[in-house]
C-alpha atoms as a PDB file:
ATOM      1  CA  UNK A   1       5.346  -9.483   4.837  1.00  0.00           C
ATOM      2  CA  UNK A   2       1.666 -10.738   4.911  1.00  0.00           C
ATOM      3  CA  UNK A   3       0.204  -8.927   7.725  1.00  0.00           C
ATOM      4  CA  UNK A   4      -3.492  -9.873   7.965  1.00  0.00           C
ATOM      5  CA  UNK A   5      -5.007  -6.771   8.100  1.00  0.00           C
ATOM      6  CA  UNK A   6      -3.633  -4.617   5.325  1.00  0.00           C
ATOM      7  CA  UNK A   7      -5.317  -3.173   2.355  1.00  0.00           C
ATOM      8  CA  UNK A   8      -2.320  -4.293   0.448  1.00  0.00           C
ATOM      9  CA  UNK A   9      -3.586  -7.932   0.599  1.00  0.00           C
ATOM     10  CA  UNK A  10      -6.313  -7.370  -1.527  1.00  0.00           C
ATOM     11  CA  UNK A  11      -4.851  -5.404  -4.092  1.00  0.00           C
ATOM     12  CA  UNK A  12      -6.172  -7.078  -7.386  1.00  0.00           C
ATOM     13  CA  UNK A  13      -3.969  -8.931 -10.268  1.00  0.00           C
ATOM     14  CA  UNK A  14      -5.737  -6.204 -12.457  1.00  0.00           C
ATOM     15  CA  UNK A  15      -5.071  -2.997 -10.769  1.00  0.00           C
ATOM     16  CA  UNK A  16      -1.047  -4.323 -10.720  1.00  0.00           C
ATOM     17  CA  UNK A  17      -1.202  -4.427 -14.386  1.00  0.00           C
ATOM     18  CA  UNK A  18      -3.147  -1.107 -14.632  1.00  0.00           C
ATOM     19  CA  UNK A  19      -0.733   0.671 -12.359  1.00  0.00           C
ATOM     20  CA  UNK A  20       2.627  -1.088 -12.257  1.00  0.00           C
ATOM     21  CA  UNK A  21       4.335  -2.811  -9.951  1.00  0.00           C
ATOM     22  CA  UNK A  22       5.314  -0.962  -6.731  1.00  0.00           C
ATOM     23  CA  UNK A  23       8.656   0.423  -6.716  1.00  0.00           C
ATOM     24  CA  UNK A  24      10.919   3.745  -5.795  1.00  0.00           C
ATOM     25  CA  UNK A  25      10.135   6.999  -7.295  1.00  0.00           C
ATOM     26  CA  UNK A  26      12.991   8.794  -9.988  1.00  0.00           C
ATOM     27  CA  UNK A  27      14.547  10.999  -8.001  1.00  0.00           C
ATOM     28  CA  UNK A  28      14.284  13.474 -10.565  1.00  0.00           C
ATOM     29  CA  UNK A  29      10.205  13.306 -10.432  1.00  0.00           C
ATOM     30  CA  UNK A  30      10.364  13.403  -6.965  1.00  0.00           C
ATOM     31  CA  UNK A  31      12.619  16.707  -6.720  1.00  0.00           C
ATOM     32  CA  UNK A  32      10.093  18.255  -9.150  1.00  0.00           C
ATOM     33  CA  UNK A  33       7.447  17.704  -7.348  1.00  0.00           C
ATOM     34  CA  UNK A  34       9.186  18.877  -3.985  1.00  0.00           C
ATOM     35  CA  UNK A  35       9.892  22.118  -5.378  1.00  0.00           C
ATOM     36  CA  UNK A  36       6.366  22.542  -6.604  1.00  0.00           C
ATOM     37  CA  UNK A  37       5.184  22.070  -2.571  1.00  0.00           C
ATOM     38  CA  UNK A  38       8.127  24.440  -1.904  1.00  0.00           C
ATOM     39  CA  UNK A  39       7.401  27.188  -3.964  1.00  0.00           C
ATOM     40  CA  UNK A  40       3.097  26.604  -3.439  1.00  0.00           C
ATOM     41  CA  UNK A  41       3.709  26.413   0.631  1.00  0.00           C
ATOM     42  CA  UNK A  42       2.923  23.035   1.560  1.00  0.00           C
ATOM     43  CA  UNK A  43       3.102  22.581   4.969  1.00  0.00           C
ATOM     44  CA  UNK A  44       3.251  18.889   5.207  1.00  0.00           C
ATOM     45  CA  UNK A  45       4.632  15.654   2.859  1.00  0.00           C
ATOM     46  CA  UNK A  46       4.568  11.913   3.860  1.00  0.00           C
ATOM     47  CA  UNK A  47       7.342   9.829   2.246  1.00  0.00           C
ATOM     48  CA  UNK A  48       5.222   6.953   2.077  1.00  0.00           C
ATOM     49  CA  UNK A  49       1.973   5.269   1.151  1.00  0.00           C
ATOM     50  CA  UNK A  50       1.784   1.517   0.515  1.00  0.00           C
ATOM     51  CA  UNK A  51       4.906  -0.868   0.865  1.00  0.00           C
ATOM     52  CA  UNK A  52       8.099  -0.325   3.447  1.00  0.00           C
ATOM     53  CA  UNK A  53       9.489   3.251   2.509  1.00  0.00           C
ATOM     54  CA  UNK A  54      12.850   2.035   4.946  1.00  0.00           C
ATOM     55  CA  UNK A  55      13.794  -0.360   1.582  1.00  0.00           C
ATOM     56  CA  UNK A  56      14.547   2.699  -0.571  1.00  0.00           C
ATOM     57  CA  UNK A  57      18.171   2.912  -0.638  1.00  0.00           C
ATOM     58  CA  UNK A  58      17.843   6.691  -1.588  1.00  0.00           C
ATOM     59  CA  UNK A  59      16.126   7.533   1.050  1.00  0.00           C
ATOM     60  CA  UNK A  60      17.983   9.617   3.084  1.00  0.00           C
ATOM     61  CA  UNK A  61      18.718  11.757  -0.226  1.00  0.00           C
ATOM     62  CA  UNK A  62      14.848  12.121  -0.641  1.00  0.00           C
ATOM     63  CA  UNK A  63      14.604  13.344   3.119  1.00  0.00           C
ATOM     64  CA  UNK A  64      17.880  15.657   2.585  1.00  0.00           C
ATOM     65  CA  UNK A  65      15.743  17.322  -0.421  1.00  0.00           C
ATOM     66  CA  UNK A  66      13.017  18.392   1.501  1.00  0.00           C
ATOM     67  CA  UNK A  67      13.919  19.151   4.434  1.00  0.00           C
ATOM     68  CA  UNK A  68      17.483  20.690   4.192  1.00  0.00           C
ATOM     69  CA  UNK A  69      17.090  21.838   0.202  1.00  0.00           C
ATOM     70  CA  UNK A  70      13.832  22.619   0.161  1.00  0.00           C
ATOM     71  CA  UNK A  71      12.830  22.830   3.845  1.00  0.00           C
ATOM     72  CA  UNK A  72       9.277  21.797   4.113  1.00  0.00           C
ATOM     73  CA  UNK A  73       7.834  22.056   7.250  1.00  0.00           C
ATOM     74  CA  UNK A  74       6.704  18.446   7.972  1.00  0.00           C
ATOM     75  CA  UNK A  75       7.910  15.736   6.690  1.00  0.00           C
ATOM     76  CA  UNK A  76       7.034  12.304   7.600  1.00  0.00           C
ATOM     77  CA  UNK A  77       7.167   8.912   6.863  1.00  0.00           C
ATOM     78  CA  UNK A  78       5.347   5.123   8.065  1.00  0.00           C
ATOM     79  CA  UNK A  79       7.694   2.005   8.420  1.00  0.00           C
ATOM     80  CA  UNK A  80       7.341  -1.260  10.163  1.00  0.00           C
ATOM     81  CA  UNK A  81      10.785  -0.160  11.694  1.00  0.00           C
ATOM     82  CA  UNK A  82      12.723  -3.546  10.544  1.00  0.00           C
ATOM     83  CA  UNK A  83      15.512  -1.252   9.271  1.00  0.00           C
ATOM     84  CA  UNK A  84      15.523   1.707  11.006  1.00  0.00           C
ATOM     85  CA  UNK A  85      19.325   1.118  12.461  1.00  0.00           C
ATOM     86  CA  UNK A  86      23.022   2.105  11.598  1.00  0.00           C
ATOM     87  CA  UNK A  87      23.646   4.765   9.294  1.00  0.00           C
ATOM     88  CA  UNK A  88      20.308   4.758   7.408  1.00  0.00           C
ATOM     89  CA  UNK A  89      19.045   5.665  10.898  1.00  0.00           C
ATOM     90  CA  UNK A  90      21.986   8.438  11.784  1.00  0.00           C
ATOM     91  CA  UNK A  91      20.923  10.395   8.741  1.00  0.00           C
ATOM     92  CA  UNK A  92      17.481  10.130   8.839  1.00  0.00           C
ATOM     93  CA  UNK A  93      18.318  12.321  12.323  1.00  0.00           C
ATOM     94  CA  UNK A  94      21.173  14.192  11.028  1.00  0.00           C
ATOM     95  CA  UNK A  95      18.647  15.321   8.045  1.00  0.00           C
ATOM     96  CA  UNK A  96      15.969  16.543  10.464  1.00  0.00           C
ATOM     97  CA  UNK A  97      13.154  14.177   9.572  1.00  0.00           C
ATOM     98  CA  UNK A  98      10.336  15.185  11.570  1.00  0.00           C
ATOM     99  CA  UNK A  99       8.296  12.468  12.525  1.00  0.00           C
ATOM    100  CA  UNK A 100       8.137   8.482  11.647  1.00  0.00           C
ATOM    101  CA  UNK A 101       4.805   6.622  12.650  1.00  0.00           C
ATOM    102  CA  UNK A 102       5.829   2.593  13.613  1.00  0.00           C
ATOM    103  CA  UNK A 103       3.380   0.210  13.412  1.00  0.00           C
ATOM    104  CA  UNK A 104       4.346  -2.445  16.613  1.00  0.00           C
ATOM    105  CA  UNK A 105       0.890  -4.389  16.532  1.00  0.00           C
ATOM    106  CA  UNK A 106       1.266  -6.151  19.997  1.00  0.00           C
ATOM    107  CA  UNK A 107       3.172  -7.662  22.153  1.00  0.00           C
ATOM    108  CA  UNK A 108       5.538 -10.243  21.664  1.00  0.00           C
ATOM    109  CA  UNK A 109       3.452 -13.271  20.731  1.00  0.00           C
ATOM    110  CA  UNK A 110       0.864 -11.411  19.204  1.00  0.00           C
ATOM    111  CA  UNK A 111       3.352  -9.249  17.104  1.00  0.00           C
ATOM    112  CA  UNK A 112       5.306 -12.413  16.203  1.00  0.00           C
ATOM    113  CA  UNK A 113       1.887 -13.642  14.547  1.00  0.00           C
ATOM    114  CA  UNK A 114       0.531 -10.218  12.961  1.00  0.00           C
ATOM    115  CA  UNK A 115       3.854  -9.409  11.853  1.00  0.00           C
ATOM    116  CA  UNK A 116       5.955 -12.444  10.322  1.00  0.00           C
ATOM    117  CA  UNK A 117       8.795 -12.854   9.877  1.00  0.00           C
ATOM    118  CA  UNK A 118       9.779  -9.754  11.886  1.00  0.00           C
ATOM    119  CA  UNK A 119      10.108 -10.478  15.530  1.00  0.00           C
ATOM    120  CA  UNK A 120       8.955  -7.931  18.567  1.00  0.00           C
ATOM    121  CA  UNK A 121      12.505  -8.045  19.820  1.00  0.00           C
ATOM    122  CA  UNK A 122      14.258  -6.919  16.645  1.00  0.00           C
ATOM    123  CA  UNK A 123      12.025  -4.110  15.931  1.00  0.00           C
ATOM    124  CA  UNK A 124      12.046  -3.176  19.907  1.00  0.00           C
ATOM    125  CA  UNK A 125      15.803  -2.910  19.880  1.00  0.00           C
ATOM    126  CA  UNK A 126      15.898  -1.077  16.653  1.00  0.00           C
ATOM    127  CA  UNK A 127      13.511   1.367  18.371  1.00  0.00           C
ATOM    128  CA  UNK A 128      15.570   1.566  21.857  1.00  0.00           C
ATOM    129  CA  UNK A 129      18.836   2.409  19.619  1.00  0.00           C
ATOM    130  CA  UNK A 130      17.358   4.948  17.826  1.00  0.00           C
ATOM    131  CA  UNK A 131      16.161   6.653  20.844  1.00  0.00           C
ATOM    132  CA  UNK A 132      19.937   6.843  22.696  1.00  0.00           C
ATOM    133  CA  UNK A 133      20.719   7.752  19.053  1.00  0.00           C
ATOM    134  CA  UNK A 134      18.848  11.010  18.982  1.00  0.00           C
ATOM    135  CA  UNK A 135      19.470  11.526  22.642  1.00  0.00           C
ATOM    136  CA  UNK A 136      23.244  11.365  21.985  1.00  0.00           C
ATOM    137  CA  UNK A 137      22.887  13.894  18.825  1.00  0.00           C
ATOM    138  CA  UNK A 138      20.696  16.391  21.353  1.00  0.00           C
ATOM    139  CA  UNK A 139      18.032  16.147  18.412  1.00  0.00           C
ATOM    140  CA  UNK A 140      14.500  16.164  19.220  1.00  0.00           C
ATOM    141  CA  UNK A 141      13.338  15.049  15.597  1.00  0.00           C
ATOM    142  CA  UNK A 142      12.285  12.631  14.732  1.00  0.00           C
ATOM    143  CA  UNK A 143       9.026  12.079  16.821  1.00  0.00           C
ATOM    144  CA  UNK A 144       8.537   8.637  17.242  1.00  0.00           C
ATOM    145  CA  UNK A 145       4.764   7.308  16.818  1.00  0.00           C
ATOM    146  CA  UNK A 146       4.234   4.278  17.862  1.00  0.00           C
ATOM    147  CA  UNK A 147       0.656   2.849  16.076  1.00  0.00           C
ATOM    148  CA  UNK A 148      -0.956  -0.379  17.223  1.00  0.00           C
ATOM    149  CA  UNK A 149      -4.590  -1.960  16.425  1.00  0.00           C
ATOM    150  CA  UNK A 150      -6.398  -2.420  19.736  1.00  0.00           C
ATOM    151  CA  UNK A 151      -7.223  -6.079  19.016  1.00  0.00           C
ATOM    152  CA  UNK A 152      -3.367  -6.591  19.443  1.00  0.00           C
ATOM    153  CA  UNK A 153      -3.048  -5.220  23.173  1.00  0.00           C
ATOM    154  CA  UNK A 154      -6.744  -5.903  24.117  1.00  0.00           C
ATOM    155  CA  UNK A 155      -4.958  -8.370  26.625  1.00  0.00           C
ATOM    156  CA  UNK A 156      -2.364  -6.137  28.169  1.00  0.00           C
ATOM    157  CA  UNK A 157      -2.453  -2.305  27.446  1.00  0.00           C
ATOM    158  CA  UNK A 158      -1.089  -1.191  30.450  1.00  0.00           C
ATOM    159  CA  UNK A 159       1.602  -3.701  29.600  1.00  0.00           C
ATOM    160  CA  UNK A 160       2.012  -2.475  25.828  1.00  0.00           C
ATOM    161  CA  UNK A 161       1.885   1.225  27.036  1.00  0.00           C
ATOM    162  CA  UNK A 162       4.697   0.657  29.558  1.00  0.00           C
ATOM    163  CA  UNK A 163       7.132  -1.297  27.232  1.00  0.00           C
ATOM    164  CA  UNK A 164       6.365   0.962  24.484  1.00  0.00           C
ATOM    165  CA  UNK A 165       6.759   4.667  26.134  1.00  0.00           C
ATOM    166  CA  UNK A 166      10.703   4.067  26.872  1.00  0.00           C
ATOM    167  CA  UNK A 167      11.133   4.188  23.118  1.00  0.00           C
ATOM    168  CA  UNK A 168       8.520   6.276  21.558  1.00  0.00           C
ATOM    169  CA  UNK A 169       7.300   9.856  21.988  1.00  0.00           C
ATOM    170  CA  UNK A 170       3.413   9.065  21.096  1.00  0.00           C
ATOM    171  CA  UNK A 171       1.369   5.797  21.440  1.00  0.00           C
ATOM    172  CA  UNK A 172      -1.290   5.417  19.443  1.00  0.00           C
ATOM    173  CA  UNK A 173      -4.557   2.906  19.044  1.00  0.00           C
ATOM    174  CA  UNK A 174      -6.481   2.600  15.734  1.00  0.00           C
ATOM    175  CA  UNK A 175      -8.983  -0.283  15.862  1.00  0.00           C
ATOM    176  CA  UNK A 176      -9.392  -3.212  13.937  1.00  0.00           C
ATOM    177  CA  UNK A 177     -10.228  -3.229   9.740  1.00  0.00           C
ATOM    178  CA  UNK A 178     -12.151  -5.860   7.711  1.00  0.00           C
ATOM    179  CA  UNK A 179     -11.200  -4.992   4.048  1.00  0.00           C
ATOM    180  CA  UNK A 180     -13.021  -7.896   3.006  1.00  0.00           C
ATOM    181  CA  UNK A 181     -16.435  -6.014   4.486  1.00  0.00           C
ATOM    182  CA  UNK A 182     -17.326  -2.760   2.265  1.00  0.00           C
ATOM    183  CA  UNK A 183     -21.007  -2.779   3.157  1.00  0.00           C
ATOM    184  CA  UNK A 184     -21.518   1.082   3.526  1.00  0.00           C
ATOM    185  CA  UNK A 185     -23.548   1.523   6.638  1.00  0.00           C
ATOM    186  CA  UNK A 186     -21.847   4.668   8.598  1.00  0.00           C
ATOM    187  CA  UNK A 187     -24.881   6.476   8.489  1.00  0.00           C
ATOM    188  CA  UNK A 188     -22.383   9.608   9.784  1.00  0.00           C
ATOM    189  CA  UNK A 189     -19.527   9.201   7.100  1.00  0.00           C
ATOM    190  CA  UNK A 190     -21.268  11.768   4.042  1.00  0.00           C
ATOM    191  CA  UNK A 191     -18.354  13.549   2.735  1.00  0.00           C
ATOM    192  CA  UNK A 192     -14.769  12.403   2.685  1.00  0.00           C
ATOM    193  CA  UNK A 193     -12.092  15.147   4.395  1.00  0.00           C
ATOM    194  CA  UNK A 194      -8.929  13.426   2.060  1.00  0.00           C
ATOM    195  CA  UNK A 195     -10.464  15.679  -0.832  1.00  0.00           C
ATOM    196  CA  UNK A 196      -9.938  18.905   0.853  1.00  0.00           C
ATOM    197  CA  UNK A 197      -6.541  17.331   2.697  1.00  0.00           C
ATOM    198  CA  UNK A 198      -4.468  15.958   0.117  1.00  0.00           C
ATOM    199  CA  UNK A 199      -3.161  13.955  -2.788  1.00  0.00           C
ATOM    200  CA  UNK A 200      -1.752  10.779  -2.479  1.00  0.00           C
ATOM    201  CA  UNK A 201       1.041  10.123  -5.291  1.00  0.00           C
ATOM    202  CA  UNK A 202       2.378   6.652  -6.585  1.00  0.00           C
ATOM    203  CA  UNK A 203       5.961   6.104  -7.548  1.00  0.00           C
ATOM    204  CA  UNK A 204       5.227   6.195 -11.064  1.00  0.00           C
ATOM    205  CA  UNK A 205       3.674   9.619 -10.653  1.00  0.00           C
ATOM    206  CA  UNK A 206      -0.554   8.662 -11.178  1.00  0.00           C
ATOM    207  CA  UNK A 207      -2.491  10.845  -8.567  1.00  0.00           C
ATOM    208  CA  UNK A 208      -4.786   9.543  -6.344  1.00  0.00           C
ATOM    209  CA  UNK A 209      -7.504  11.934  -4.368  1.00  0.00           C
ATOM    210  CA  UNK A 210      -7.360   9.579  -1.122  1.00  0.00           C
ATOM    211  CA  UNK A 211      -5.643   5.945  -0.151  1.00  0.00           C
ATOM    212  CA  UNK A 212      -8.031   4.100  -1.467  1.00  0.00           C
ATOM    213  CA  UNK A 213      -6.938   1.237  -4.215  1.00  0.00           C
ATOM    214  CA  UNK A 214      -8.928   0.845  -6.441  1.00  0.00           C
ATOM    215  CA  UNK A 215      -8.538  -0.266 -10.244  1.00  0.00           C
ATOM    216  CA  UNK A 216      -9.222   3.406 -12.390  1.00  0.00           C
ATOM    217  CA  UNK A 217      -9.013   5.703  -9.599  1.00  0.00           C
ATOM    218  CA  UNK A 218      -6.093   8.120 -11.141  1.00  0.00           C
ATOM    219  CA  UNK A 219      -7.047  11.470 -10.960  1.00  0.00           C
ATOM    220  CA  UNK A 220      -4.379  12.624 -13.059  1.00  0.00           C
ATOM    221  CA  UNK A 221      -0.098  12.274 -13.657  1.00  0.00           C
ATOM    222  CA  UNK A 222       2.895  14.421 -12.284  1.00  0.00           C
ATOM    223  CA  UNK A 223       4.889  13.286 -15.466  1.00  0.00           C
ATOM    224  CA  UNK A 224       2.639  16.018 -17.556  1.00  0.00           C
ATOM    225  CA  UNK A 225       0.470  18.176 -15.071  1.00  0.00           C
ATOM    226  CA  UNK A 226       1.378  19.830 -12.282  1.00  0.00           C
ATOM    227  CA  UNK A 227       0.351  18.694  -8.830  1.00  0.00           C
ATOM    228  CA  UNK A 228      -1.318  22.144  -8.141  1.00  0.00           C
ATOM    229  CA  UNK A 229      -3.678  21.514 -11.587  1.00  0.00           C
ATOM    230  CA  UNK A 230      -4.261  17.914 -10.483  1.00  0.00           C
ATOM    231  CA  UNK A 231      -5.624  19.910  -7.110  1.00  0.00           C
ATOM    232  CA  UNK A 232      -7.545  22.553  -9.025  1.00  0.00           C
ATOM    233  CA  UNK A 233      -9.211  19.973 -11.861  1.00  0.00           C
ATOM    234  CA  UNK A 234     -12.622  19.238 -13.319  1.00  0.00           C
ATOM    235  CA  UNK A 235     -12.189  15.242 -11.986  1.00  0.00           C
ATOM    236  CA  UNK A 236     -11.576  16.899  -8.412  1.00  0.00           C
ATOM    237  CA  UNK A 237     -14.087  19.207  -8.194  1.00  0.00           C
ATOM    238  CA  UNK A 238     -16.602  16.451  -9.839  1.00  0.00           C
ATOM    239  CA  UNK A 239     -15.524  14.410  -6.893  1.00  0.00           C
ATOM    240  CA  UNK A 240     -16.061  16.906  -4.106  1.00  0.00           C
ATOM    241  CA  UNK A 241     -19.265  18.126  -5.429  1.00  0.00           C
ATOM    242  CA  UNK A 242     -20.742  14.908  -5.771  1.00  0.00           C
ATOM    243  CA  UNK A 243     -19.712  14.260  -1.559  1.00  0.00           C
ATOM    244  CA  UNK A 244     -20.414  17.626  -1.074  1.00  0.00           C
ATOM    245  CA  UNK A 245     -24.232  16.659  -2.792  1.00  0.00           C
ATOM    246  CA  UNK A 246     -24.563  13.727  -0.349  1.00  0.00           C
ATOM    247  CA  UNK A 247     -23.907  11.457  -3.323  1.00  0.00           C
ATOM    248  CA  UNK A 248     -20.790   9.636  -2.075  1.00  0.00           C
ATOM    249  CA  UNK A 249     -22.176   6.318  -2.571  1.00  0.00           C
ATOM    250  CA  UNK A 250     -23.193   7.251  -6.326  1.00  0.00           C
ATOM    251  CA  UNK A 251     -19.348   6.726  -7.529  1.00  0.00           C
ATOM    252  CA  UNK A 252     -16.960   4.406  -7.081  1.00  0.00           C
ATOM    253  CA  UNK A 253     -14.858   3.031  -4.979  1.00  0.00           C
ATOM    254  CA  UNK A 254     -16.197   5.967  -2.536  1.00  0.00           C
ATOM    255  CA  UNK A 255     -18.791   3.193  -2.408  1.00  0.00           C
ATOM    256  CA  UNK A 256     -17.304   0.693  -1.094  1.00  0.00           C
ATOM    257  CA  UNK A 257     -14.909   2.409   0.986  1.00  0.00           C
ATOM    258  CA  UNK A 258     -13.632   1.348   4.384  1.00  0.00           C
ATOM    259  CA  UNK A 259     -14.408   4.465   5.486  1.00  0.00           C
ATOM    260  CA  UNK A 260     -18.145   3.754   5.416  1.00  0.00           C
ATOM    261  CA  UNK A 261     -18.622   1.052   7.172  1.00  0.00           C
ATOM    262  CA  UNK A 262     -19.812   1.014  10.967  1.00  0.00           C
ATOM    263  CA  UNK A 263     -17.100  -1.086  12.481  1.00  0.00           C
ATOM    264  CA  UNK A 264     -18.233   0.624  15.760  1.00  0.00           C
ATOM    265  CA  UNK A 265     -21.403  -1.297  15.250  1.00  0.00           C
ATOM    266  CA  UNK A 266     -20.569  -4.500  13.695  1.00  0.00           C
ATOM    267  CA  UNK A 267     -17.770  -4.992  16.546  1.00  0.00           C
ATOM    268  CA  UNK A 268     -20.002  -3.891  18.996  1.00  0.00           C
ATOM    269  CA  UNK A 269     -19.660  -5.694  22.526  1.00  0.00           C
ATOM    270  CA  UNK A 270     -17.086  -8.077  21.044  1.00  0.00           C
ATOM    271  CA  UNK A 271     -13.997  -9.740  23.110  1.00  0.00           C
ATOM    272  CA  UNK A 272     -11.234  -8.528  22.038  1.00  0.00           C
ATOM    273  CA  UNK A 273      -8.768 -10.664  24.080  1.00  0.00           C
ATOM    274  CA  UNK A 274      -9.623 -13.371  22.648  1.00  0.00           C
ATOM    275  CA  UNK A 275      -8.598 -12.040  18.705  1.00  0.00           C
ATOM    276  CA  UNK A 276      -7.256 -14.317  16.981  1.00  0.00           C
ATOM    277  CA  UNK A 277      -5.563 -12.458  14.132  1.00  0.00           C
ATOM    278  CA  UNK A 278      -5.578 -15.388  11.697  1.00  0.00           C
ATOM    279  CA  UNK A 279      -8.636 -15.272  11.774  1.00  0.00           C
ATOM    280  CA  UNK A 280      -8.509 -12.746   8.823  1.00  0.00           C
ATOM    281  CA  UNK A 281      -6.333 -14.642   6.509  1.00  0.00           C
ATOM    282  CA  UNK A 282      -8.190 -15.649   3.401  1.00  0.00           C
END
């Protein structure tokens, strides 16, 4: 998938090399670093980050891990929902998964557009099945979050909210991203909150302090430190004290982060119902 408006689009040639192709994470990293949340009390994990998490076929063993083995408290995951069916979909319920966030950016023509080659009425019936699933199992988990971009329902949201509340527990808007634009004018946006939230870590084990990719923005690697020193590190507390000095824009790629720029603003008064989402294709 192409969708316009992901980050993932713009991922350079360079930071592939640097980092690696995107693949699954070695199940034996990935346990390690599930008993280290365990045994340190972290509340919450997401099983994903950039890329389809549903195309993992060991999924269901890395959800088994944490919540059954291990039993974190949270765990989550975000999916497009193109394969969230038959069995892959009974044990993610069975497991106790506690909440998968579905990104269903319009309606049908609009989705068909954003989200090619998936079709609305695939992912709509994968959704409705998984619904009677869980209502047939008497589970309440997962909650499903269903995420849109306003552009995409600007049109019809009473339409969108109607369709989409008979399979979903949670509707949620997010408006519209430029990634091309990295001018930093959010005059409000001083320190980030992802360096007091969490880590973000890649298959391959390189530690990120927020979602941002960017070429030489590892913080550190799960293969030889733990994530708890990654947490506690020089590099993270040089971060935080330079956002915690007001000096955000002084390192990079804080500086050119999406984050900082006014989209408020610079969509201000604009009609969305007219969005044509190709209009973001390079």
């Amino acid at each position: 998938m192409h969708c316009p408006m992901c980050p993932r689009r713009y991922v350079s040639k360079d930071r592939s090399e640097i980092y690696g192709a995107y693949d699954h994470m070695d199940m034996d990293l990935y346990k390690r670093l599930i008993d280290e949340c365990a045994e340190n009390n972290v509340f919450s994990i997401r099983l994903s980050w950039r890329g389809e998490v549903l195309v993992n076929p060991r999924l269901p063993e890395y959800i088994y891990y944490a919540k059954v083995v291990r039993k974190i408290p949270n765990v989550s995951f975000l999916t497009n929902g193109s394969l969230l069916r038959g069995k892959l979909a009974e044990k993610i319920i069975d497991y106790g998964l506690d909440y998968i966030s579905v990104s269903v950016d319009g309606l049908k023509d609009i989705y068909d557009q954003v989200r090619a080659p998936l079709k609305f009425e695939g992912i709509y019936e994968n959704l409705e099945n998984f619904i009677k699933m869980r209502e047939k199992k008497n589970a309440k988990k997962p909650v499903i979050r269903i995420t849109t971009l306003w552009p995409a329902i600007a049109k019809v949201p009473e339409r969108f909210y109607e369709k989409m509340s008979k399979v979903s527990d949670k509707i949620v808007v997010n408006p519209l991203k430029d990634y091309n634009i990295i001018t930093q004018d959010k005059k409000d946006f001083i320190m980030c909150q992802f360096l007091w939230e969490r880590l973000f870590v890649g298959f391959d084990g390189l530690v990120q302090p927020c979602s941002n990719e960017k070429e030489g923005f590892s913080i550190g690697d799960c293969n030889k430190d733990s994530i708890r020193d990654i947490w506690h590190s020089d590099k993270m507390k040089e971060i935080r004290a330079l956002h915690e000095a007001g000096k955000r824009l002084e390192m990079y790629p804080c500086n050119v982060c999406s984050y900082g720029v006014d989209y408020e603003k610079r969509w201000k008064n604009r009609d969305w119902t007219k969005w044509d989402p190709m209009e973001l294709m390079p």
